[in-house]
C-alpha atoms as a PDB file:
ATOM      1  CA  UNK A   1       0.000   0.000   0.000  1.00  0.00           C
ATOM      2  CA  UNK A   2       2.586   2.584  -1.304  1.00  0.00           C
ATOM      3  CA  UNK A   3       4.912   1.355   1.053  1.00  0.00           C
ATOM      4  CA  UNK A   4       3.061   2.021   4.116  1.00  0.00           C
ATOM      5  CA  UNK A   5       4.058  -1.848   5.164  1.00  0.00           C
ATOM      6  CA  UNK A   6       7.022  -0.045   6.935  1.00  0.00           C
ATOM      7  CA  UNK A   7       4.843   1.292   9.073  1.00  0.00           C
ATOM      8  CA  UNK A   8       3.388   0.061  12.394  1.00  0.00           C
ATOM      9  CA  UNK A   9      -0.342  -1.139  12.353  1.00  0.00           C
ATOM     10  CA  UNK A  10      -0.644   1.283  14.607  1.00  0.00           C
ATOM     11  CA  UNK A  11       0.217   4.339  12.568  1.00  0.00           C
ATOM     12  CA  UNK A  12      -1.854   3.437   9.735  1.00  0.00           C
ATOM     13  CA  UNK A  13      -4.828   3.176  11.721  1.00  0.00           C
ATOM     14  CA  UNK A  14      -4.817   4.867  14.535  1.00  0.00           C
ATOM     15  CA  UNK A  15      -6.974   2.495  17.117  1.00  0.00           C
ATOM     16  CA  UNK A  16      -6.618   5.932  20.203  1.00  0.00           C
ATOM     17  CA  UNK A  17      -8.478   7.765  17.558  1.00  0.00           C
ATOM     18  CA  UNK A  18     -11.073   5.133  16.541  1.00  0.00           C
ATOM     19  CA  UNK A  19     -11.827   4.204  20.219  1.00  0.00           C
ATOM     20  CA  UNK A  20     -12.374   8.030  20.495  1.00  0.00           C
ATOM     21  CA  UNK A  21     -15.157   7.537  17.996  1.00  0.00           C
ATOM     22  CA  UNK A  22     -16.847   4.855  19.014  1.00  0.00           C
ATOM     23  CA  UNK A  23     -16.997   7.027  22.453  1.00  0.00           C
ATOM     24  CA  UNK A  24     -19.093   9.456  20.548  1.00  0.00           C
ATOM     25  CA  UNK A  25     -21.365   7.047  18.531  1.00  0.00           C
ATOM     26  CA  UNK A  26     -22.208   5.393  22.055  1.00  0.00           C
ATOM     27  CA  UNK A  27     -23.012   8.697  23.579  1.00  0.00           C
ATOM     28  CA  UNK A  28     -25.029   9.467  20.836  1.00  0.00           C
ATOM     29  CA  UNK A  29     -26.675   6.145  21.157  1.00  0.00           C
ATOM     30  CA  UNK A  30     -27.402   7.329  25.285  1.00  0.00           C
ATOM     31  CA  UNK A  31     -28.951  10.239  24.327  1.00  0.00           C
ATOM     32  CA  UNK A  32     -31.543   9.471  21.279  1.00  0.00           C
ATOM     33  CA  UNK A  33     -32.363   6.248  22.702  1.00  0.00           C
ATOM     34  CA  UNK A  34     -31.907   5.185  26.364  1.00  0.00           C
ATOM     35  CA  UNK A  35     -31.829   9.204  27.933  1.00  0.00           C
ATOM     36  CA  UNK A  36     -34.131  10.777  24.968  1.00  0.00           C
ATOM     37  CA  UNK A  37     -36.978  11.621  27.811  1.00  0.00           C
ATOM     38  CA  UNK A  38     -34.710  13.871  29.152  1.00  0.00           C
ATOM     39  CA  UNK A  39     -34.860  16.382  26.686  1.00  0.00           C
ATOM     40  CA  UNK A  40     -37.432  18.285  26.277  1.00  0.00           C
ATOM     41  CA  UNK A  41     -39.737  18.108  22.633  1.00  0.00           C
ATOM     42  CA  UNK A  42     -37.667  14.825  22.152  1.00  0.00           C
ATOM     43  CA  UNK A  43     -38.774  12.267  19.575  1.00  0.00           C
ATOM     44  CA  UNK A  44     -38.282   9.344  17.658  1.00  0.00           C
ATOM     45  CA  UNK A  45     -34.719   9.576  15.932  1.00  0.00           C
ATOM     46  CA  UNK A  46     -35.324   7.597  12.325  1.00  0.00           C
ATOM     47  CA  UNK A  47     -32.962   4.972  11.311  1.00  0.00           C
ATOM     48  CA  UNK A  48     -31.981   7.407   8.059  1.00  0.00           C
ATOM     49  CA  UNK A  49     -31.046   9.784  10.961  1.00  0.00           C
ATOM     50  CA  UNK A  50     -28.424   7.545  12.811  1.00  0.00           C
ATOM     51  CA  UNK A  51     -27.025   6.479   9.290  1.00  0.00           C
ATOM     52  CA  UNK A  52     -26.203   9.916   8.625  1.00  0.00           C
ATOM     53  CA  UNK A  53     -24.749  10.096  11.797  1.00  0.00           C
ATOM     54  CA  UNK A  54     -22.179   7.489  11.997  1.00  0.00           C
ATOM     55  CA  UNK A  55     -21.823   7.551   8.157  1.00  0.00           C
ATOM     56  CA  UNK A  56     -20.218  10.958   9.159  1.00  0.00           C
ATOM     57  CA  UNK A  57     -17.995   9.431  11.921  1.00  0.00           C
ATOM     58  CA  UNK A  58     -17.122   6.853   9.611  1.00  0.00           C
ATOM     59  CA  UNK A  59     -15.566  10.005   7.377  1.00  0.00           C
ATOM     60  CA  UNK A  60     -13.810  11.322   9.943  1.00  0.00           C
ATOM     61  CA  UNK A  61     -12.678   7.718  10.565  1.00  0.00           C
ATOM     62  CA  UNK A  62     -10.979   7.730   6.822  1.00  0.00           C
ATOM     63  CA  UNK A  63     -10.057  11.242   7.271  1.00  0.00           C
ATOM     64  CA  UNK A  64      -7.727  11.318  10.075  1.00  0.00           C
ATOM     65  CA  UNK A  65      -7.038   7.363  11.480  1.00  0.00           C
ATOM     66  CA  UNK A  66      -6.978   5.382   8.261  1.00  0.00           C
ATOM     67  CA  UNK A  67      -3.688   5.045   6.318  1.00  0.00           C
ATOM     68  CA  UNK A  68      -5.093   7.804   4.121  1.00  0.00           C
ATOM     69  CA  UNK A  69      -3.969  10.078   7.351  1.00  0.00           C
ATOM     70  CA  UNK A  70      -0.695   8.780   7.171  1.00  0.00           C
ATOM     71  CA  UNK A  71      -0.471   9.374   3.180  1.00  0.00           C
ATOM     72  CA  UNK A  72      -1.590  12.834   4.041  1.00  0.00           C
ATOM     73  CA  UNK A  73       1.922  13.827   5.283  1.00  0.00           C
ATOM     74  CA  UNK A  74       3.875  11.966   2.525  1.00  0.00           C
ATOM     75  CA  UNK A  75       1.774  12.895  -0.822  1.00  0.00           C
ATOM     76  CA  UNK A  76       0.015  16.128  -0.888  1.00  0.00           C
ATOM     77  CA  UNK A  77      -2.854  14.583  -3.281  1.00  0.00           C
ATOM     78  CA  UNK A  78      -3.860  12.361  -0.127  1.00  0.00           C
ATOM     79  CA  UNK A  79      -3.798  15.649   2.615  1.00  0.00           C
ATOM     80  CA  UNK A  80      -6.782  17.060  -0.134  1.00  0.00           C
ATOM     81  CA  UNK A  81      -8.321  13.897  -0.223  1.00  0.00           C
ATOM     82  CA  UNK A  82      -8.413  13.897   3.338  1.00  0.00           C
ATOM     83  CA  UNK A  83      -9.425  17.774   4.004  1.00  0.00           C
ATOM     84  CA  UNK A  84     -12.286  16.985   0.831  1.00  0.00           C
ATOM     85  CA  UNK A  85     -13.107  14.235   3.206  1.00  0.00           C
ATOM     86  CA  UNK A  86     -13.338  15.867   6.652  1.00  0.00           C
ATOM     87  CA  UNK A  87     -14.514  19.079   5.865  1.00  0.00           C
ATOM     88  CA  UNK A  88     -16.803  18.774   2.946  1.00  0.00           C
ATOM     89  CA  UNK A  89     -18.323  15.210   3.382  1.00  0.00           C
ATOM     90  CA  UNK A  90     -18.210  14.509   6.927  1.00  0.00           C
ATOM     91  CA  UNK A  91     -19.972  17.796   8.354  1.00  0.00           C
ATOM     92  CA  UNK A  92     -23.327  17.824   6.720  1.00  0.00           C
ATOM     93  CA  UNK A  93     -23.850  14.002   7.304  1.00  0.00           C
ATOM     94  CA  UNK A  94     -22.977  14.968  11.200  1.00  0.00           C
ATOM     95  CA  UNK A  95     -25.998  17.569  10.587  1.00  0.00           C
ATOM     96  CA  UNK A  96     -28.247  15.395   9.087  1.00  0.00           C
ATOM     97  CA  UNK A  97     -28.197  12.722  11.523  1.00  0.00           C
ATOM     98  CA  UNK A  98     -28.570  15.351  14.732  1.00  0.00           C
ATOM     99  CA  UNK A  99     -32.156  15.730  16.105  1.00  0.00           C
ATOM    100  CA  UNK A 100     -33.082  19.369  16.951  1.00  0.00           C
ATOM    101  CA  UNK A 101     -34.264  18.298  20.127  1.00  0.00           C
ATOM    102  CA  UNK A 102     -30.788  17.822  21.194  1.00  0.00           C
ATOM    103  CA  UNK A 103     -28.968  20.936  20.760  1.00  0.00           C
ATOM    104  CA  UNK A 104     -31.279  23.304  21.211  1.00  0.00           C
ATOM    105  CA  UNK A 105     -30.293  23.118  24.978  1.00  0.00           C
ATOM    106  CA  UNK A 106     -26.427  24.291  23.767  1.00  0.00           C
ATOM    107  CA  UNK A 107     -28.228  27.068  21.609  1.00  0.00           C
ATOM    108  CA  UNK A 108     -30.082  28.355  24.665  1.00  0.00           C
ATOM    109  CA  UNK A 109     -27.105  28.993  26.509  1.00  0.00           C
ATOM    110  CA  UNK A 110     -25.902  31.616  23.923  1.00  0.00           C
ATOM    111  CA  UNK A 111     -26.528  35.224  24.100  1.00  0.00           C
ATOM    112  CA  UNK A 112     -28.598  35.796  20.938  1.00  0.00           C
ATOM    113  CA  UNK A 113     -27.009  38.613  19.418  1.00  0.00           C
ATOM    114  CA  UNK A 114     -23.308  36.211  19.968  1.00  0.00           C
ATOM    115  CA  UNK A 115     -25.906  33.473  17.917  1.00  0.00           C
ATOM    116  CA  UNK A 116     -27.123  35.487  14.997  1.00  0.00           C
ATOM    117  CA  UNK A 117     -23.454  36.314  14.414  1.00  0.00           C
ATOM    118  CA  UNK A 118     -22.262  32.988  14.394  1.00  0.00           C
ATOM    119  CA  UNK A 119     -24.527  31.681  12.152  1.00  0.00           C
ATOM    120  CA  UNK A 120     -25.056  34.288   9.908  1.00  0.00           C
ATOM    121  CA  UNK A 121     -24.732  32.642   6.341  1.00  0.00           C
ATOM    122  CA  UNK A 122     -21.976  35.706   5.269  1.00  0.00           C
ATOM    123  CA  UNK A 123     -19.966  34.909   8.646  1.00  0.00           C
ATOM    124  CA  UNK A 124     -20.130  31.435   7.825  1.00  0.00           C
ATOM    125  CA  UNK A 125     -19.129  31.934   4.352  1.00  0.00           C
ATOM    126  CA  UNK A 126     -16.072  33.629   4.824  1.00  0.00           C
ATOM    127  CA  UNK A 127     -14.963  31.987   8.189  1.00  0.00           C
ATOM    128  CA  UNK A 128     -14.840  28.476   6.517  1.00  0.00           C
ATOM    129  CA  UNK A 129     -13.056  29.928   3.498  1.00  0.00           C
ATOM    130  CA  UNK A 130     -11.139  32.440   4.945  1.00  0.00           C
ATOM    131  CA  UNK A 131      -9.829  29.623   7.276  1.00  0.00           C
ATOM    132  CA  UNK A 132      -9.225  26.758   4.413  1.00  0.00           C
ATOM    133  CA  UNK A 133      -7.350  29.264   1.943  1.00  0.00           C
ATOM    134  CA  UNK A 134      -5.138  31.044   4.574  1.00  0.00           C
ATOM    135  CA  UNK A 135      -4.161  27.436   5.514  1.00  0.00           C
ATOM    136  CA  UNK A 136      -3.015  26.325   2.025  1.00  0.00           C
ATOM    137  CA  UNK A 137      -1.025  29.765   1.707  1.00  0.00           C
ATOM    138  CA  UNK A 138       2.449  27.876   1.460  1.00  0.00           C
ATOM    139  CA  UNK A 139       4.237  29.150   4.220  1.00  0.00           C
ATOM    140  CA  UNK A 140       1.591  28.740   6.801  1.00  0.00           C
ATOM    141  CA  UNK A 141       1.193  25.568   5.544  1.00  0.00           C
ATOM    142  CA  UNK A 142       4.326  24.474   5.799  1.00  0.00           C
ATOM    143  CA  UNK A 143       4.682  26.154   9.382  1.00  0.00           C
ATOM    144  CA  UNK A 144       1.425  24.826  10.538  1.00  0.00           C
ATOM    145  CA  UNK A 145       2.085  21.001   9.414  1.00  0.00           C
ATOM    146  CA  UNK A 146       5.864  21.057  11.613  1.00  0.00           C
ATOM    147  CA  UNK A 147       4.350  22.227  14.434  1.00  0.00           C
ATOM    148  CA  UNK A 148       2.129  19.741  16.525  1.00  0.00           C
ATOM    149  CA  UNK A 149      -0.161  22.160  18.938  1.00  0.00           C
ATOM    150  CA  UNK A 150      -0.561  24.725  15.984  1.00  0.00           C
ATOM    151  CA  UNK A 151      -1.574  21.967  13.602  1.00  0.00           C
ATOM    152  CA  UNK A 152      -4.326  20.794  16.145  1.00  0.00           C
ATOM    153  CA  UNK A 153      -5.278  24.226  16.779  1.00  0.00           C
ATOM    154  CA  UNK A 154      -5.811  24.915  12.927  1.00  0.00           C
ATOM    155  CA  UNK A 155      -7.531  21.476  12.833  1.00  0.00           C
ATOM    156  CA  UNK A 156     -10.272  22.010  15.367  1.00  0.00           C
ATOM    157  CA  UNK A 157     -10.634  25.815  13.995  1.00  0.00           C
ATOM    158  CA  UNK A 158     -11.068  24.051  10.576  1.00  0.00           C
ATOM    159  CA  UNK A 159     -13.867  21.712  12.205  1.00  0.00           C
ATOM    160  CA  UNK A 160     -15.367  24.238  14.010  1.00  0.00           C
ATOM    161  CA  UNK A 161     -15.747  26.738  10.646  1.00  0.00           C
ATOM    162  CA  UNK A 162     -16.656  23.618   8.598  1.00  0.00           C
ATOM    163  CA  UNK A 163     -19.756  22.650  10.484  1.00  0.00           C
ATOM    164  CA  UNK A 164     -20.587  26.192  10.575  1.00  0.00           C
ATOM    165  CA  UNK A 165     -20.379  26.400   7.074  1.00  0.00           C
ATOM    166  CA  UNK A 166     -22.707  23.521   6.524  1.00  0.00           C
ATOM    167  CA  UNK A 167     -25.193  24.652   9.198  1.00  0.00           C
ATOM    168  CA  UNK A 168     -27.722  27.019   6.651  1.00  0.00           C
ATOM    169  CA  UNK A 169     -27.794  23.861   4.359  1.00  0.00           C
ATOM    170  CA  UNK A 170     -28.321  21.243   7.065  1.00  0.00           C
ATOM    171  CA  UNK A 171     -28.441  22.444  10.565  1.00  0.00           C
ATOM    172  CA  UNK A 172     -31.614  20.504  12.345  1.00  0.00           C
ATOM    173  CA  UNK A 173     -32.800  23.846  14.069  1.00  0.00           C
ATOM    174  CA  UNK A 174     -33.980  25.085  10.990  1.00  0.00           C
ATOM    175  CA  UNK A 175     -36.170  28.732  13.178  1.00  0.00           C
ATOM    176  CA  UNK A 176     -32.076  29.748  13.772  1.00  0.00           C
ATOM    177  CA  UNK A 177     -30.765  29.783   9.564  1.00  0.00           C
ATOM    178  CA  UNK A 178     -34.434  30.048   7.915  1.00  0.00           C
ATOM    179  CA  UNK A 179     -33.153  30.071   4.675  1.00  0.00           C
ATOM    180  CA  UNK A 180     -35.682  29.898   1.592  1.00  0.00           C
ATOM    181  CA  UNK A 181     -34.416  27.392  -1.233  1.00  0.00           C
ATOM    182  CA  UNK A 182     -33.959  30.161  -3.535  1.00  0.00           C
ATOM    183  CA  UNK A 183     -31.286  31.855  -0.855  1.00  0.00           C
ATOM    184  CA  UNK A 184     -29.693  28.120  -0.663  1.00  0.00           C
ATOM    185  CA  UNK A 185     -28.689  27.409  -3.727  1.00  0.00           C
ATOM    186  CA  UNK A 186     -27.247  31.625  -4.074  1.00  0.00           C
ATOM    187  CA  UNK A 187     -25.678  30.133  -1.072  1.00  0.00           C
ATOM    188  CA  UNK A 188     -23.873  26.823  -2.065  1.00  0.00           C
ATOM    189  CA  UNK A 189     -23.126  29.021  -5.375  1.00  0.00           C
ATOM    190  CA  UNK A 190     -21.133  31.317  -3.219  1.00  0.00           C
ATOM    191  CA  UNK A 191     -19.486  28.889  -1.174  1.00  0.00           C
ATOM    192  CA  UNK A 192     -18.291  27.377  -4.604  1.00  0.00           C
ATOM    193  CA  UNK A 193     -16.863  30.781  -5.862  1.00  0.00           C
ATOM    194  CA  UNK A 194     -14.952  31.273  -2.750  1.00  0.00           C
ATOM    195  CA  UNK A 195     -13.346  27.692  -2.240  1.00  0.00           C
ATOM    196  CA  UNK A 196     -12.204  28.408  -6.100  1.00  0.00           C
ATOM    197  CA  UNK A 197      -9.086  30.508  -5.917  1.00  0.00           C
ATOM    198  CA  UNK A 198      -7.112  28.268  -3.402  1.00  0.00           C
ATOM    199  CA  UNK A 199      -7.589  24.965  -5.803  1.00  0.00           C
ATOM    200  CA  UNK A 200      -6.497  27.044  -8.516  1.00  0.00           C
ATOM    201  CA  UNK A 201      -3.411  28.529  -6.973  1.00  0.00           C
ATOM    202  CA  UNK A 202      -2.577  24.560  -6.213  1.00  0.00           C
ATOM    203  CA  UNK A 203      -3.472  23.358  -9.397  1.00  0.00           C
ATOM    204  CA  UNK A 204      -1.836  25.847 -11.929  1.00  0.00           C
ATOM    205  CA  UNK A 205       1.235  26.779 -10.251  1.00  0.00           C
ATOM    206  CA  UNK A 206       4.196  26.205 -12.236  1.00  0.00           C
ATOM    207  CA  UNK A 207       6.293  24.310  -9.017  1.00  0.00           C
ATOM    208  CA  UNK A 208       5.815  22.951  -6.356  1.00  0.00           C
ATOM    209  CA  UNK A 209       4.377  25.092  -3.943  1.00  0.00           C
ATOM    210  CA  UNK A 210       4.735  23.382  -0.116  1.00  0.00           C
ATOM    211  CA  UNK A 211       8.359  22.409   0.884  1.00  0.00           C
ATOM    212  CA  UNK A 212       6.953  19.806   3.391  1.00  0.00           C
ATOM    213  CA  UNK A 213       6.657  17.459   0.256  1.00  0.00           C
ATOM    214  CA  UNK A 214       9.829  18.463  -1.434  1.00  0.00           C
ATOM    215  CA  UNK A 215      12.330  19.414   2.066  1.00  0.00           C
ATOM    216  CA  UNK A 216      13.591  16.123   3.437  1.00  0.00           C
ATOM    217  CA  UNK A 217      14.213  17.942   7.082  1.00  0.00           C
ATOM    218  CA  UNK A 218      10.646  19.388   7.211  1.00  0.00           C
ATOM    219  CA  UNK A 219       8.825  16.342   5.848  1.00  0.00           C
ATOM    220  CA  UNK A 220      10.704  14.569   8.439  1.00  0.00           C
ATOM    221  CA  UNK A 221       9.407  16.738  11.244  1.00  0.00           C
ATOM    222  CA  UNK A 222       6.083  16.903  10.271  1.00  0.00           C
ATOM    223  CA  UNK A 223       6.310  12.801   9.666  1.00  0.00           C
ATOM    224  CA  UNK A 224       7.345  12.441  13.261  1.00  0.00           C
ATOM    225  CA  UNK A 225       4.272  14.618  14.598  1.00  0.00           C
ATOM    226  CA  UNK A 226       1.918  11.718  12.404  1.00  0.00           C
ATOM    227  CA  UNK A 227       4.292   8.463  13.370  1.00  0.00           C
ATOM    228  CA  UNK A 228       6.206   7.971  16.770  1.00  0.00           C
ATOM    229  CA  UNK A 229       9.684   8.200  16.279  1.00  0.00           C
ATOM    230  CA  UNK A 230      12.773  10.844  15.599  1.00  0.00           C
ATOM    231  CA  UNK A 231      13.161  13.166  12.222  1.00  0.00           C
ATOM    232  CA  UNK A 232      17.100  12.151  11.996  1.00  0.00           C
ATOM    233  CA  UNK A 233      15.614   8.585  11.768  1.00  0.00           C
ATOM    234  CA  UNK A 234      13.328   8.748   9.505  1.00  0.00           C
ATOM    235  CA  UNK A 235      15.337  10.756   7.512  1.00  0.00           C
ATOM    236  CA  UNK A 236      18.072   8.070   7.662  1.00  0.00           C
ATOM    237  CA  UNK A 237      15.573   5.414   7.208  1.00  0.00           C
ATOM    238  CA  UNK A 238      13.048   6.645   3.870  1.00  0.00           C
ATOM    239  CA  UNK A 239      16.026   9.087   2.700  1.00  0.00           C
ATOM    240  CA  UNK A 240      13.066  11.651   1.911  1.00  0.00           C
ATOM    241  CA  UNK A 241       9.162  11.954   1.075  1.00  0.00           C
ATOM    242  CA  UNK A 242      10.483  10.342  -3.053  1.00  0.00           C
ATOM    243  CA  UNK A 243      10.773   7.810  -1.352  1.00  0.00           C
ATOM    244  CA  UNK A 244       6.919   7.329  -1.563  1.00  0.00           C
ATOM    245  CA  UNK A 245       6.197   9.569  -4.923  1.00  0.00           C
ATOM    246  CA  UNK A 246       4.331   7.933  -7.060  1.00  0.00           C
ATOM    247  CA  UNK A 247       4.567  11.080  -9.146  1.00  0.00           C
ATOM    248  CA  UNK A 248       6.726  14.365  -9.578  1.00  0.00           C
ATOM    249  CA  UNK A 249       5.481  16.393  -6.501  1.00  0.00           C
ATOM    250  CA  UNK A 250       4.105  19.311  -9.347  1.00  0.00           C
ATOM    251  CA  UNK A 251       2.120  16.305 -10.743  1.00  0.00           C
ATOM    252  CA  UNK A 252       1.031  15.397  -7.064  1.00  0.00           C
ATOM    253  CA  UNK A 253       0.125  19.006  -5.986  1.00  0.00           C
ATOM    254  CA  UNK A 254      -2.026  19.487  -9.061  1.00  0.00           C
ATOM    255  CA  UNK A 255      -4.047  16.314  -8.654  1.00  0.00           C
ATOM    256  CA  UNK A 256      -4.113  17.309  -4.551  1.00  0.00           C
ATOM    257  CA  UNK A 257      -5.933  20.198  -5.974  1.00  0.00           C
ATOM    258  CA  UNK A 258      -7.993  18.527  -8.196  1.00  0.00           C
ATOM    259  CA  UNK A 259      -8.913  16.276  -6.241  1.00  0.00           C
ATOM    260  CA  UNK A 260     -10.552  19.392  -3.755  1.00  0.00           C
ATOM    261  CA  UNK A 261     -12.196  20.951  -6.431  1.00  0.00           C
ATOM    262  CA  UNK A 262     -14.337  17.950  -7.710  1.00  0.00           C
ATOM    263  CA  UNK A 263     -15.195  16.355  -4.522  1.00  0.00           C
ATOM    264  CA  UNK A 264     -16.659  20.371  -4.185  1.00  0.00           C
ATOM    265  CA  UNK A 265     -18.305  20.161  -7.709  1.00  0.00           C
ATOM    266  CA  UNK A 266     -19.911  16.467  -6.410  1.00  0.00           C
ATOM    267  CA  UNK A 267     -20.867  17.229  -2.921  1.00  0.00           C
ATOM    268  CA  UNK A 268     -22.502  21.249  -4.031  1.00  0.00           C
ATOM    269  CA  UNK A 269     -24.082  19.837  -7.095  1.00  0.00           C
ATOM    270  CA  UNK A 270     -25.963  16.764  -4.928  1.00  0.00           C
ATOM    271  CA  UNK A 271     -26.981  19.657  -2.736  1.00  0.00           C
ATOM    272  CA  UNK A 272     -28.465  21.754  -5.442  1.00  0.00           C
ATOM    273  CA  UNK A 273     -30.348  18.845  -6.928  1.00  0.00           C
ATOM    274  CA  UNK A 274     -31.249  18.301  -3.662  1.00  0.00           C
ATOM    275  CA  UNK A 275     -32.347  21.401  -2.953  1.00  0.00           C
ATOM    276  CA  UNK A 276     -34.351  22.356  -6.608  1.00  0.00           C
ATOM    277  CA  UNK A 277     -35.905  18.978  -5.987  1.00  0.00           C
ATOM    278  CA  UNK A 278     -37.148  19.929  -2.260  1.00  0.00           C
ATOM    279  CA  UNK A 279     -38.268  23.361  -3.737  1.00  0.00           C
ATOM    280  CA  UNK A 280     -39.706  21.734  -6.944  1.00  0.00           C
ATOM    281  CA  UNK A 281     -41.723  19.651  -3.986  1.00  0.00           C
ATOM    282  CA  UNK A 282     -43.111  22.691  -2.069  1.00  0.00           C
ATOM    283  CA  UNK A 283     -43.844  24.676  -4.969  1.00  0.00           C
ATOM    284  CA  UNK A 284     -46.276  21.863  -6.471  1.00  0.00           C
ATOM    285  CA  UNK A 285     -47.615  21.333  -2.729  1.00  0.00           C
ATOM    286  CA  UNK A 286     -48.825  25.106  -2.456  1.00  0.00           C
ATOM    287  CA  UNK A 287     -50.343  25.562  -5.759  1.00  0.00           C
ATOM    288  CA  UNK A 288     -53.830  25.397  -5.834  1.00  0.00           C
ATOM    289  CA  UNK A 289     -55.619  22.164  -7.396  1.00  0.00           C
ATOM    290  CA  UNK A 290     -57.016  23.533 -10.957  1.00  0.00           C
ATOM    291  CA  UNK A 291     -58.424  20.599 -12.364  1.00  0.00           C
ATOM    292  CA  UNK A 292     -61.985  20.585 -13.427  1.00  0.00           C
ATOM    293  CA  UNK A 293     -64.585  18.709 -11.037  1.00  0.00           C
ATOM    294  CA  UNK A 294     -65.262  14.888 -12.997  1.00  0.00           C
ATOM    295  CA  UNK A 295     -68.016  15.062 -16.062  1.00  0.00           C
ATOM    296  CA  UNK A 296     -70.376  12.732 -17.233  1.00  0.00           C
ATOM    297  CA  UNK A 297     -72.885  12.426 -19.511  1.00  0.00           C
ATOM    298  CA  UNK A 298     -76.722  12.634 -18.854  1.00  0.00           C
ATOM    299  CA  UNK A 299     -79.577  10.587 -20.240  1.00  0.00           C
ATOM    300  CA  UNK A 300     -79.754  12.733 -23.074  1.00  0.00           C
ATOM    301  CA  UNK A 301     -75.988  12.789 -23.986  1.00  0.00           C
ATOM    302  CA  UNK A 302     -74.929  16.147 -22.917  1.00  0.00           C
ATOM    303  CA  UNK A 303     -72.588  17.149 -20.553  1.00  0.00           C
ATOM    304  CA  UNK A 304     -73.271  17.011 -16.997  1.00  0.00           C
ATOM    305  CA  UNK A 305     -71.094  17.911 -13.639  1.00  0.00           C
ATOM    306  CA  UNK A 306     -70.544  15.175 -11.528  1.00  0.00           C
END
């Protein structure tokens, strides 16, 4: 598996992490099953619901404990697939498989005016892209993957502006976004626009941009941060990240951004057809029946109302 058999099991899949999850799917099991009386409005949770739910987990799962992870700091085209993962799969299926019922408790805890800020569709706009692009800025980049508590700091921001992003297309409490489907799909339109420039700045550069796939020293430090075990060692050990190319790392950075753009072009264009279909739905709903009240035919052969 692109030489990932000199790695420990334990590296490619990351069992702390994936215990970590199943801690979360069981709480979620407490709470819309065994303590769902304690919240108040609480109802049935449909099995479509809990699907969405763990399907989500599941992403996260591939995201950041799989080998794909592990790829992530030794080809750049697997650290897209993961971030197209985590942050444009995984969050809406989280959404979809949340019941109202249960977070409206967090939500009442906020002041409203801190609320309406948070979730304003602009704010989320530009916090999840603002976030994402300043991230792939190459230097940033570069000093965000070699340091551990700023990477995890960046990560969790990402998370946190990801599900905020997602939240006017598929937050449960839908009284706090409100959006009408006309406003959603200017919306995901928007969101595509904006995502745009960083996948093109990856994918028509002329070299490579990120020295973490290209530096033996700083791919080594950021490899140590993913894998137990010392930079000199590594370095001494793999000689450098060509030692896993399975491309030229120009090749590699263009399909990393690629790779971004079209899981964006799948992911918003299910949502719009999602979306016009929903709307197409309502519209037919809410328009009044026209049809003419049943004719026959009387005894004489004319016309007649039913």
């Amino acid at each position: 598996m692109f030489g990932l058999d000199q790695f420990s099991w334990t590296a490619k899949w990351s069992p702390y992490f994936f215990l970590f999850l199943v801690a979360v799917a069981l709480l979620y099991w407490l709470a819309v099953e065994k303590y769902r009386h304690k919240f108040a409005d609480s109802g049935p949770v449909t099995p479509r619901q809990k699907l969405f739910f763990l399907s989500g987990l599941l992403m996260i799962y591939i995201a950041h404990g799989s080998p794909l992870d592990l790829m992530g700091h030794l080809m750049f085209s697997a650290h897209m697939s993961s971030m197209a993962i985590a942050f444009l799969i995984a969050p809406p299926l989280l959404w979809l498989g949340i019941p109202g019922w249960l977070i409206a408790p967090l939500f009442m805890r906020w002041k409203k005016t801190w609320l309406r800020f948070l979730l304003n569709p602009i704010f989320t706009l530009l916090f999840f892209n603002g976030v994402f692009s300043f991230y792939h800025i190459p230097a940033l980049h570069d000093m965000i993957m070699t340091n551990y508590w700023l990477h995890t700091a960046v990560y969790v921001l990402l998370y946190a502006s990801a599900l905020l992003m997602w939240w006017p297309i598929a937050g449960p409490l839908r009284e706090l976004h409100g959006l009408s489907d006309l406003k959603k799909v200017a919306y995901v339109f928007a969101d595509g626009v904006l995502l745009t420039p960083a996948c093109a700045l990856i994918i028509f550069a002329n070299a490579p941009l990120y020295d973490i796939y290209s530096d033996p020293q700083l791919w080594a430090t950021a490899l140590g941060y993913c894998v137990p075990g010392d930079a000199a060692v590594f370095l001494e050990k793999f000689r450098g990240p060509e030692t896993f190319a399975l491309i030229p790392p120009i090749h590699d950075q263009q399909l990393g951004g690629v790779i971004m753009k079209l899981t964006q072009e799948l992911m918003y264009g299910s949502i719009l057809f999602y979306i016009l279909y929903h709307w197409y739905k309502s519209e037919n709903r809410s328009a009044p029946d026209m049809s003419l009240d049943p004719i026959d035919l009387d005894a004489d052969g004319n016309l007649k109302r039913a």
